[in-house]
Protein backbone atom coordinates (compact mmCIF):
# COMPACT_ATOMS: atom_id res chain seq x y z
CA UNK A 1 15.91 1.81 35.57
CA UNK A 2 15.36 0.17 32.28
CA UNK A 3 16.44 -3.57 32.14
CA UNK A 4 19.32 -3.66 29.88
CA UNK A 5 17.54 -6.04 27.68
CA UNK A 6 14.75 -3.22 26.94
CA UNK A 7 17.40 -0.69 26.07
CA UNK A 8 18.39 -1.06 21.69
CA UNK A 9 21.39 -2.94 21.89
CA UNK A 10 19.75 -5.99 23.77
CA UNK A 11 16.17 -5.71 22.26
CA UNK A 12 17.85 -5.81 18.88
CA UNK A 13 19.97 -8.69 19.67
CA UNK A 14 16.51 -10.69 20.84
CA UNK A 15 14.93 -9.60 17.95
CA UNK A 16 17.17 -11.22 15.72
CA UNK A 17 17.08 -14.74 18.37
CA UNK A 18 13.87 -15.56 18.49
CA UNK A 19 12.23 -14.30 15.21
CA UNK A 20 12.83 -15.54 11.51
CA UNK A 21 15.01 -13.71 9.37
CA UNK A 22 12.49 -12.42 6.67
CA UNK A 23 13.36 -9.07 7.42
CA UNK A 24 16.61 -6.97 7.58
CA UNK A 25 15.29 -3.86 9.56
CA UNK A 26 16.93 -0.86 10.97
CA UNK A 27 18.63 -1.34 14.68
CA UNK A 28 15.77 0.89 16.17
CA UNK A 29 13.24 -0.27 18.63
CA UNK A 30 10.39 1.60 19.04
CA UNK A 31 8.55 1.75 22.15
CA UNK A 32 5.90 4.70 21.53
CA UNK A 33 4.73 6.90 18.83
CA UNK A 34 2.19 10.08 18.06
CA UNK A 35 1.34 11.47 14.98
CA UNK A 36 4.43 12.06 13.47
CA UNK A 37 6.87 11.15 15.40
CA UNK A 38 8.08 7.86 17.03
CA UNK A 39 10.36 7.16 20.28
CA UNK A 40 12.40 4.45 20.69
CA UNK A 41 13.74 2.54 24.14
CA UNK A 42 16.31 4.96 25.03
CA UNK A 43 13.98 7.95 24.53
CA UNK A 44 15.01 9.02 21.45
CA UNK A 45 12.54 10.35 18.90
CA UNK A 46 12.81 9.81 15.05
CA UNK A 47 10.59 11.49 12.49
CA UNK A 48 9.13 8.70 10.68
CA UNK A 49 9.04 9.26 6.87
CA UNK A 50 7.83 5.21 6.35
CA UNK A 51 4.42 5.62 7.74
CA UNK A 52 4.34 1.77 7.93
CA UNK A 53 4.31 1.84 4.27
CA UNK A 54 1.50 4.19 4.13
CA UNK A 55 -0.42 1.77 6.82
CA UNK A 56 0.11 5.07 8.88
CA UNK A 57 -1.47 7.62 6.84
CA UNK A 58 -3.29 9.40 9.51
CA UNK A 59 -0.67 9.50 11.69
CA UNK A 60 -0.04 7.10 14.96
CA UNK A 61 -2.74 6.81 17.17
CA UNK A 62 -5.06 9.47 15.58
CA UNK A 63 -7.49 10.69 18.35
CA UNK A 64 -10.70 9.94 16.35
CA UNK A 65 -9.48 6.86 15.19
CA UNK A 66 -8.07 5.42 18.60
CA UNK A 67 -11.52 6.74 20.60
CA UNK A 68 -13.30 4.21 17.53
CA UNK A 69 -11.23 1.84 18.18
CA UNK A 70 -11.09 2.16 22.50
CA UNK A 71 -15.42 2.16 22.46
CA UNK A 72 -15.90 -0.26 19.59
CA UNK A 73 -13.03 -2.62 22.20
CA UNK A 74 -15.86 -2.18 25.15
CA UNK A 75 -18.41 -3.52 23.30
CA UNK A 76 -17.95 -6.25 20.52
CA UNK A 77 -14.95 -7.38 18.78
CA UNK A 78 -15.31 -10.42 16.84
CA UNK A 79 -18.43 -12.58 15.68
CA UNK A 80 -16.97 -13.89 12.29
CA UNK A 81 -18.96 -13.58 9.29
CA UNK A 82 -21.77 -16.52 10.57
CA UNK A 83 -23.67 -13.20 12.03
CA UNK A 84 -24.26 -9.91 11.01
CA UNK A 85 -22.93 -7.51 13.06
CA UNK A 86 -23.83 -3.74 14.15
CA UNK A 87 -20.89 -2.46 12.36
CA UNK A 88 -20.66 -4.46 9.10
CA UNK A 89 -23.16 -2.67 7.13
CA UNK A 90 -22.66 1.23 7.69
CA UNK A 91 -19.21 0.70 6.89
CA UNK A 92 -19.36 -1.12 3.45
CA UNK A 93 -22.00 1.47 2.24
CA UNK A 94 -19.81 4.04 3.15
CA UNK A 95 -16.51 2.64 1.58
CA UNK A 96 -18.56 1.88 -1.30
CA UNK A 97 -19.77 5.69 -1.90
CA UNK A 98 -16.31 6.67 -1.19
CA UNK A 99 -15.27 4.19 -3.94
CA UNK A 100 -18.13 5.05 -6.07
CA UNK A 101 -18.68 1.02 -6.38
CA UNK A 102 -22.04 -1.11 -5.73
CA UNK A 103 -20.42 -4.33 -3.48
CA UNK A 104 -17.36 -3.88 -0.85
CA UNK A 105 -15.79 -7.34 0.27
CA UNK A 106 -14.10 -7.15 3.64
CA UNK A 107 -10.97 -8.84 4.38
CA UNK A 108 -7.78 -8.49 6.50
CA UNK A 109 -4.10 -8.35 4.27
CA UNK A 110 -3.47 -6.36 1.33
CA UNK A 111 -2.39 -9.94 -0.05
CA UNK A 112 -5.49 -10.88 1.10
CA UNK A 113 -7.24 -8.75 -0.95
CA UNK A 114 -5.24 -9.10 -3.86
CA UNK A 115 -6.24 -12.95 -3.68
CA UNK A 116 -10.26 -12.02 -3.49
CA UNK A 117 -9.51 -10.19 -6.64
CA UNK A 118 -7.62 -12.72 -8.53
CA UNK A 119 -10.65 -15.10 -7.77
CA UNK A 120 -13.20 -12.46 -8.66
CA UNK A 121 -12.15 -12.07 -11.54
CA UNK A 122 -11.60 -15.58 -12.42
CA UNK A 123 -14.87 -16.58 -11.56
CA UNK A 124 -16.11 -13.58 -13.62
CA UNK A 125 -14.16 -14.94 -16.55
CA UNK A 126 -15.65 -18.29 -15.90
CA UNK A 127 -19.75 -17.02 -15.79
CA UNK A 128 -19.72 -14.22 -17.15
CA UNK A 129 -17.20 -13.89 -20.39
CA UNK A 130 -17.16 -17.38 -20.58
CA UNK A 131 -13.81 -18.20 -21.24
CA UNK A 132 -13.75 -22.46 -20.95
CA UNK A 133 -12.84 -23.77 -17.79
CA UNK A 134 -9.08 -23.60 -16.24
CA UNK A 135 -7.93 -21.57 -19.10
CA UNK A 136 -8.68 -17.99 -17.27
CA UNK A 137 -5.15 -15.59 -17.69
CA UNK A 138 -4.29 -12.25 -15.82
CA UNK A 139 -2.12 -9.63 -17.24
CA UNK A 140 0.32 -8.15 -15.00
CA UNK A 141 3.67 -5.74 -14.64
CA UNK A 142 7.31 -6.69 -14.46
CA UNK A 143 8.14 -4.59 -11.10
CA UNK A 144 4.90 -5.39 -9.71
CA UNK A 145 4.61 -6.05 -5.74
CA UNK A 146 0.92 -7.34 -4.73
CA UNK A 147 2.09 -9.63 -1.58
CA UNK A 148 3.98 -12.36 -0.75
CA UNK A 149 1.42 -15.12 -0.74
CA UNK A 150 2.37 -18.08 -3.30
CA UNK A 151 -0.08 -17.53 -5.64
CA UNK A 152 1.05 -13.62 -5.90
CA UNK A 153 4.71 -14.42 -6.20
CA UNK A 154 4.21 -16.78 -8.75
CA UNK A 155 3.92 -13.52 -10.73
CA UNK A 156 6.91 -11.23 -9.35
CA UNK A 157 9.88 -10.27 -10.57
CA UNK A 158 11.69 -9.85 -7.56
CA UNK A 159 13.93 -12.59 -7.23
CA UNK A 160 14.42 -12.20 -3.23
CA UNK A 161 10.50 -12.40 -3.37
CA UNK A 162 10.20 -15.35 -5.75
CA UNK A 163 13.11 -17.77 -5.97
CA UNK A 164 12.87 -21.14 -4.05
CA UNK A 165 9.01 -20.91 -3.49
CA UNK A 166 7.95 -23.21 -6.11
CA UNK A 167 5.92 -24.84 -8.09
CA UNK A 168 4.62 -21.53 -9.67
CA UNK A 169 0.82 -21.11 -9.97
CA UNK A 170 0.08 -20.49 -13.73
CA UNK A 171 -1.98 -17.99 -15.77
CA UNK A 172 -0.71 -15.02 -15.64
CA UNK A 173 1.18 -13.27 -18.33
CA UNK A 174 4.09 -10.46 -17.30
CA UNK A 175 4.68 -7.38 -19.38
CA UNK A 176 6.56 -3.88 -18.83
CA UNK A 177 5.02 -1.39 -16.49
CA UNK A 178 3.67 1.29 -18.28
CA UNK A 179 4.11 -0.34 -22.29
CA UNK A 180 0.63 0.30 -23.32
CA UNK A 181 1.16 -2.10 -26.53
CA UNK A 182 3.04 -5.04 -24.81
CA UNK A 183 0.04 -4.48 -22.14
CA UNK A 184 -2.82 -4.91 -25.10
CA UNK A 185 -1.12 -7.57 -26.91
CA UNK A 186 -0.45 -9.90 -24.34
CA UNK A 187 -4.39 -9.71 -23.97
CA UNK A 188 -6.38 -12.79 -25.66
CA UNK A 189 -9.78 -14.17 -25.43
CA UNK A 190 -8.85 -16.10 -22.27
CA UNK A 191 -7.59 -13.04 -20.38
CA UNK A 192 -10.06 -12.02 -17.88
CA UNK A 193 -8.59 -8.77 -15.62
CA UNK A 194 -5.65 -6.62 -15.75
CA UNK A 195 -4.28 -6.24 -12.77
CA UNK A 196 -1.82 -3.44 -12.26
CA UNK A 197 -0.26 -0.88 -9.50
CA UNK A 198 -1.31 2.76 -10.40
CA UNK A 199 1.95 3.64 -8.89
CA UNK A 200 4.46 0.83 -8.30
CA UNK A 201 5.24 1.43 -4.62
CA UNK A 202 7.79 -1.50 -3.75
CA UNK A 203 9.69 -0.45 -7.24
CA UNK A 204 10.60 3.06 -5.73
CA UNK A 205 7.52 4.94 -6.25
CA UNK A 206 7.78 4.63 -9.82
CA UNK A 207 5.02 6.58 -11.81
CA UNK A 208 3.76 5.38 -14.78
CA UNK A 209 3.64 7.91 -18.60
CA UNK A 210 0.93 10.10 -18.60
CA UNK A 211 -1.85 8.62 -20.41
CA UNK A 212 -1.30 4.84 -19.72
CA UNK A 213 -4.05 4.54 -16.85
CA UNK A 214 -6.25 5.91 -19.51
CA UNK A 215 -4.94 3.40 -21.72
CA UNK A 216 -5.01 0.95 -19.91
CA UNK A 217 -8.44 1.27 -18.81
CA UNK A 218 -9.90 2.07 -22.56
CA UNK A 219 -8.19 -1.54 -23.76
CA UNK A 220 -9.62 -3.20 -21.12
CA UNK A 221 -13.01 -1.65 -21.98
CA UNK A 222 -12.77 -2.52 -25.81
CA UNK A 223 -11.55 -6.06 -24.91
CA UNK A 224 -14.49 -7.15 -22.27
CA UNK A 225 -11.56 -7.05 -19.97
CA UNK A 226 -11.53 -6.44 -15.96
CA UNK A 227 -9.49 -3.07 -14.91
CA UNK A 228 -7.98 -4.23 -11.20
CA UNK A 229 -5.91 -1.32 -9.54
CA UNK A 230 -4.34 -2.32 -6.32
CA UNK A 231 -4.26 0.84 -4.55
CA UNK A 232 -3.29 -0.73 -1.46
CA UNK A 233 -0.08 1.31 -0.74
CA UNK A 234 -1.30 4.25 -3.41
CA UNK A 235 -4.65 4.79 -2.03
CA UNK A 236 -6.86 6.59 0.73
CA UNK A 237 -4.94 9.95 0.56
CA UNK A 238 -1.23 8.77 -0.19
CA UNK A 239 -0.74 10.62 -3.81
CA UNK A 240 -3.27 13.64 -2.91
CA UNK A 241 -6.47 12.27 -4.33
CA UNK A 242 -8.50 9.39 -2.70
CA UNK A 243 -7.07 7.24 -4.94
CA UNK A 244 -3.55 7.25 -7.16
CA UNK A 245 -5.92 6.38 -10.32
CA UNK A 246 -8.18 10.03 -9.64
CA UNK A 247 -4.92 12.00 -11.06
CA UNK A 248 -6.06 10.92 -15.19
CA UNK A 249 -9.66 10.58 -14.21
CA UNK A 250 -9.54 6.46 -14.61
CA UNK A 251 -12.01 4.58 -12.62
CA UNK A 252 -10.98 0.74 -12.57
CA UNK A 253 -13.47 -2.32 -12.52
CA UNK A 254 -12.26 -3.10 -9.23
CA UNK A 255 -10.13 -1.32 -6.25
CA UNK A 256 -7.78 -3.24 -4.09
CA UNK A 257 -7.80 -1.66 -0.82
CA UNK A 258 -5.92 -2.26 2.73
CA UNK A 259 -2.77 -0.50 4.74
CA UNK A 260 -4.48 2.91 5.86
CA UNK A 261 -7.74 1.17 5.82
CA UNK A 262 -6.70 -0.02 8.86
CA UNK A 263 -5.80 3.56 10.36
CA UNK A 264 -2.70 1.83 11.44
CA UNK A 265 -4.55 0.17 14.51
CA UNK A 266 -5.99 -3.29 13.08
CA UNK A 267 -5.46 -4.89 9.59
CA UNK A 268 -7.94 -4.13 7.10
CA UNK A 269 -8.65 -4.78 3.17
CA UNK A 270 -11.52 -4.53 1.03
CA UNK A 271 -12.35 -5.23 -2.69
CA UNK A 272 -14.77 -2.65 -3.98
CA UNK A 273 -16.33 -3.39 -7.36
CA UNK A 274 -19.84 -3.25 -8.90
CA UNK A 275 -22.54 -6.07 -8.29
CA UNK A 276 -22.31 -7.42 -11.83
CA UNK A 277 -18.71 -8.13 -10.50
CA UNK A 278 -18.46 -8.81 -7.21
CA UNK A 279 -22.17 -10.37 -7.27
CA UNK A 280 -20.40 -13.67 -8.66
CA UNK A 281 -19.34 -14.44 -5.41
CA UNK A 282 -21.97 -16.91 -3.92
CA UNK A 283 -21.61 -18.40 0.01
CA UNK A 284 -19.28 -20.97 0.83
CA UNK A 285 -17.07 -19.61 -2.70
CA UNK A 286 -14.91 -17.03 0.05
CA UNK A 287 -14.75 -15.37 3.23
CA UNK A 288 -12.29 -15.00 6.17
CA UNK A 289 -13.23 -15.52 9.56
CA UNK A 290 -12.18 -11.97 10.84
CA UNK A 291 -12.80 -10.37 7.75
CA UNK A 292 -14.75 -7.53 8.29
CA UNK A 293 -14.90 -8.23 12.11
CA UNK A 294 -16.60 -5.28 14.50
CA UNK A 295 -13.59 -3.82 15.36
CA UNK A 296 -12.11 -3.57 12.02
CA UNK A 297 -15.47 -1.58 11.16
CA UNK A 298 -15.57 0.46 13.68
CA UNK A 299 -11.89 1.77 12.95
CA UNK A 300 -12.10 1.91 8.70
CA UNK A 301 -15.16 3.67 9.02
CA UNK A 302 -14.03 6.77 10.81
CA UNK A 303 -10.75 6.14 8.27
CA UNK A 304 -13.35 6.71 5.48
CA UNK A 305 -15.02 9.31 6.81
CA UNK A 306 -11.40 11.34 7.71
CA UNK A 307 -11.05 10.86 3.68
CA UNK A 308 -14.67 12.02 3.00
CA UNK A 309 -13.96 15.31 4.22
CA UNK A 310 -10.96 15.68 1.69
CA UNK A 311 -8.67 17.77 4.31
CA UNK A 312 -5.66 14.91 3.91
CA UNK A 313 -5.87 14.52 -0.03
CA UNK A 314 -5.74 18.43 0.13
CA UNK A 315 -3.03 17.87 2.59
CA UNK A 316 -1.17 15.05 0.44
CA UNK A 317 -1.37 17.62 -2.45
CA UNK A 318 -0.26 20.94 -1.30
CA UNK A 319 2.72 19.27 1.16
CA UNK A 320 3.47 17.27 -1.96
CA UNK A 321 4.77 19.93 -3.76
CA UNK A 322 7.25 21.42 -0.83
CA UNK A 323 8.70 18.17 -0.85
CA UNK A 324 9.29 17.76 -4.58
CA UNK A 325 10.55 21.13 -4.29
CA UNK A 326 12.79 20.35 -1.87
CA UNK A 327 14.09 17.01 -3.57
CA UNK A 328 14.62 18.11 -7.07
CA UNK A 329 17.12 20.80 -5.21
CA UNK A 330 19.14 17.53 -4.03
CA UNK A 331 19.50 16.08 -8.08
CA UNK A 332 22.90 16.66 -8.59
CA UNK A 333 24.17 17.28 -5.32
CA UNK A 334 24.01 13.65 -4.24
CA UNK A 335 20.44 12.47 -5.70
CA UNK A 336 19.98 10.81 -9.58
CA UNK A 337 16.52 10.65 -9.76
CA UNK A 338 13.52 11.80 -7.79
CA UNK A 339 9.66 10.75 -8.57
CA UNK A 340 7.12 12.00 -6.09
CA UNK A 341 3.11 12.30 -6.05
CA UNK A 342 1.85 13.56 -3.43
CA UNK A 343 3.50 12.64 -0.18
CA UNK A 344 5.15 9.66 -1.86
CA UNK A 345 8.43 10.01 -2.77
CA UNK A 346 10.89 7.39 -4.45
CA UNK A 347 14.95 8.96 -4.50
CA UNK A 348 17.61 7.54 -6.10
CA UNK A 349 21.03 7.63 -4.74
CA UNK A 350 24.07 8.21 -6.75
CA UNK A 351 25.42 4.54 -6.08
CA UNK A 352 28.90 5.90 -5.99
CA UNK A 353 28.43 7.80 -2.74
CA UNK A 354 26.26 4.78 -0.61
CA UNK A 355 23.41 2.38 -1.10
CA UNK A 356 19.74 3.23 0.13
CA UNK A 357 20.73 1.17 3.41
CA UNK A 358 23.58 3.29 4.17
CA UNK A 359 21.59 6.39 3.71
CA UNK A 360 18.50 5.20 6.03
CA UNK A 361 21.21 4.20 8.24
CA UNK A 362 22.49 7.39 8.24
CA UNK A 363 19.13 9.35 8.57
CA UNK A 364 18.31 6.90 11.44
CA UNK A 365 21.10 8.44 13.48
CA UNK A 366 19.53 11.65 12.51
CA UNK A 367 16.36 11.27 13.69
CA UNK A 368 14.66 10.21 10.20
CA UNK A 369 13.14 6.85 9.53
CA UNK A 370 12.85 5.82 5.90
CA UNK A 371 13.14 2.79 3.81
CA UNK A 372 15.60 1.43 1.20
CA UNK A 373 14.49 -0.74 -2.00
CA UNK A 374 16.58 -2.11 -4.57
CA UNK A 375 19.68 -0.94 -4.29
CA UNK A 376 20.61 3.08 -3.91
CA UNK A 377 16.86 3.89 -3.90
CA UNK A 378 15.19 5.09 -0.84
CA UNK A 379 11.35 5.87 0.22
CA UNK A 380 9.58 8.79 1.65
CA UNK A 381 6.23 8.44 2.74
CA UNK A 382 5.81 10.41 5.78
CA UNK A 383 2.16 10.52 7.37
CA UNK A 384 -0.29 13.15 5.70
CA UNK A 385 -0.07 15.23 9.53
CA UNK A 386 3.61 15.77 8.50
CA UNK A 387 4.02 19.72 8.83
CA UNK A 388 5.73 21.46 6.48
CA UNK A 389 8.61 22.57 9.58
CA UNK A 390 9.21 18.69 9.40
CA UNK A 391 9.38 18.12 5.62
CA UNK A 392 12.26 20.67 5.81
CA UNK A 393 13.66 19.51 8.75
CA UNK A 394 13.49 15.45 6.91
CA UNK A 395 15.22 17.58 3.63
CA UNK A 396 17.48 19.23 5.49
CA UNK A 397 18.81 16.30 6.96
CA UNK A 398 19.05 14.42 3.49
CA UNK A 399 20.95 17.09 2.08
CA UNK A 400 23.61 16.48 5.33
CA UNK A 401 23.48 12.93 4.69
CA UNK A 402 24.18 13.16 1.24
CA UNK A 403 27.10 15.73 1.65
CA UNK A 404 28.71 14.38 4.52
């Protein structure tokens, strides 16, 4: 028999003794998990429509990705970055190709790799553009989520993310997502990168107007400015193309990469960028001790080659669109707004009938795991091995939830 403390009730209430309060998750404790689906203490199984914020793309434990991991774990797992291991190479050529870029730069954190960028580009600014010491600027959005490091929050929005963390780190200049003129005239000679969200994930999958990527990237261009896209949550498969930017055919300067990097087994971010970019970095100026470490290798490789064969974009695409179907059915009958790409949906909740926490709450009893942001909006982002039997069976429990 299962110790009481193992069943929900108790494992909740240790939870919430012996860890800090930075989160406010769902009373669900999950004990095992394959492809799709995820069972918690007591047995019960719950769709999951979260996908660890898209850390989970492939699913949970995805056989080629868990047999990379399991013989890459009986070898060598760690040497830090003093050595060269058997690993490190193979794998940066072949996120490069799949990027299309010259350089990758391993890390660990999507935060983490949002920092490398920052300082990229900085440094960039510095030798290349030559804009005068400590006066280097980076536009960003209002909305925008990159992290929670200090330097990253410095430029949020979010209150609950920012408030009471500082003093601020400076240069960075905040303008509307998806204003194409605030964007370019908030751009001076000191500005060295853009750095922007193709999608804004942690804003409720909110999509930008058609023709500001392009935009974006043709300013940047005509200014001698750096393009950065964190496709951390929107890349590797998420939207239905490799990357969120490949729907208006806009190739940034540099690609902020992590979450299903990873394949949901070890952390893992990249920065993929050109030499005459990332070739500013010289030794000693960054690095991480288990950035890029053997096992992390061995797992985002067979990640990149999954995405090489284009079966999940493909998959991402084409279950997309049963999905949106499916959602744009619920606008009036409980939903206000729906935005999806691909499998990546962002709902809003008519605030008169329950916020987004209510509704996950209410899914959770269903057998649906989801995600609430700001407010009455909720997140779908179900792994790309999601069949279509359980996108209807995730609608069809919305619709009860939203009509009970």
């Amino acid at each position: 028999m299962i110790d009481d403390m193992l069943r929900t009730p108790g494992a909740v209430r240790d939870a919430e003794r012996w860890t800090a309060h930075n989160y406010h998750p769902l009373p669900v404790v999950i004990s095992s998990a394959e492809g799709a689906w995820l069972t918690d203490v007591d047995g019960k199984r719950y769709l999951d429509c979260l996908a660890g914020y898209s850390a989970l793309n492939f699913g949970h434990r995805h056989p080629q990705l868990v047999a990379a991991a399991h013989a890459q774990l009986d070898r060598l797992t760690l040497t830090s970055r003093a050595f060269i291991h058997d690993q490190f190479a193979g794998f940066c050529r072949e996120l490069a190709e799949l990027c299309g870029k010259d350089l990758v730069l391993p890390m660990n954190t999507g935060a983490e790799a949002v920092e490398t960028g920052i300082k990229v580009a900085r440094k960039w600014g510095y030798q290349v553009k030559g804009v005068p010491a400590g006066q280097a600027n980076i536009v960003v959005a209002e909305g925008n989520f990159h992290g929670r490091t200090t330097t990253i929050v410095s430029f949020s929005t979010d209150e609950d993310a920012r408030a009471d963390f500082g003093p601020y780190t400076p240069g960075f200049t905040v303008v509307p997502y998806g204003d194409l003129d605030a964007l370019a005239a908030a751009i001076d000679e000191n500005t060295v990168a853009v750095l922007l969200e193709p999608i804004q994930g942690e804003q409720g999958v909110v999509i930008p107007p058609e023709g500001y990527l392009p935009g974006v990237r043709q300013v940047c261009t005509e200014r001698n400015v750096l393009f950065i896209a964190d496709e951390i949550q929107s890349g590797l498969g998420r939207t239905g193309r490799t990357f969120a930017c490949d729907h208006e055919s806009v190739v940034p300067d540099m690609y902020l990469l992590g979450k299903a990097l990873g394949g949901g087994i070890v952390p893992v971010s990249a920065v993929a960028a050109n030499t005459d970019v990332l070739g500013v970095l010289q030794p000693g100026q960054h690095g991480s001790t288990f950035g890029g470490n053997p096992l992390a290798c061995a797992v985002a490789t067979e990640v990149v080659r999954l995405l090489a064969t284009g079966e999940f974009q493909r998959r991402s695409a084409e279950l997309g669109e049963r999905l949106r179907a499916g959602l744009e059915g619920l606008l009036g009958k409980g939903l206000v707004g729906v935005r999806v790409r691909g499998l990546w949906a962002g709902l809003d909740i008519d605030p008169a009938l329950m916020s987004g926490r209510e509704a996950c709450e209410r899914l959770m009893a269903r057998g649906i795991l989801a995600k609430d942001t700001h407010g009455s909006t909720i997140r779908l982002a179900p792994p790309l091995v999601i069949t279509e039997a359980e996108i209807d069976r995730a609608l069809t429990t919305l619709a009860e939830v939203l009509t009970a």
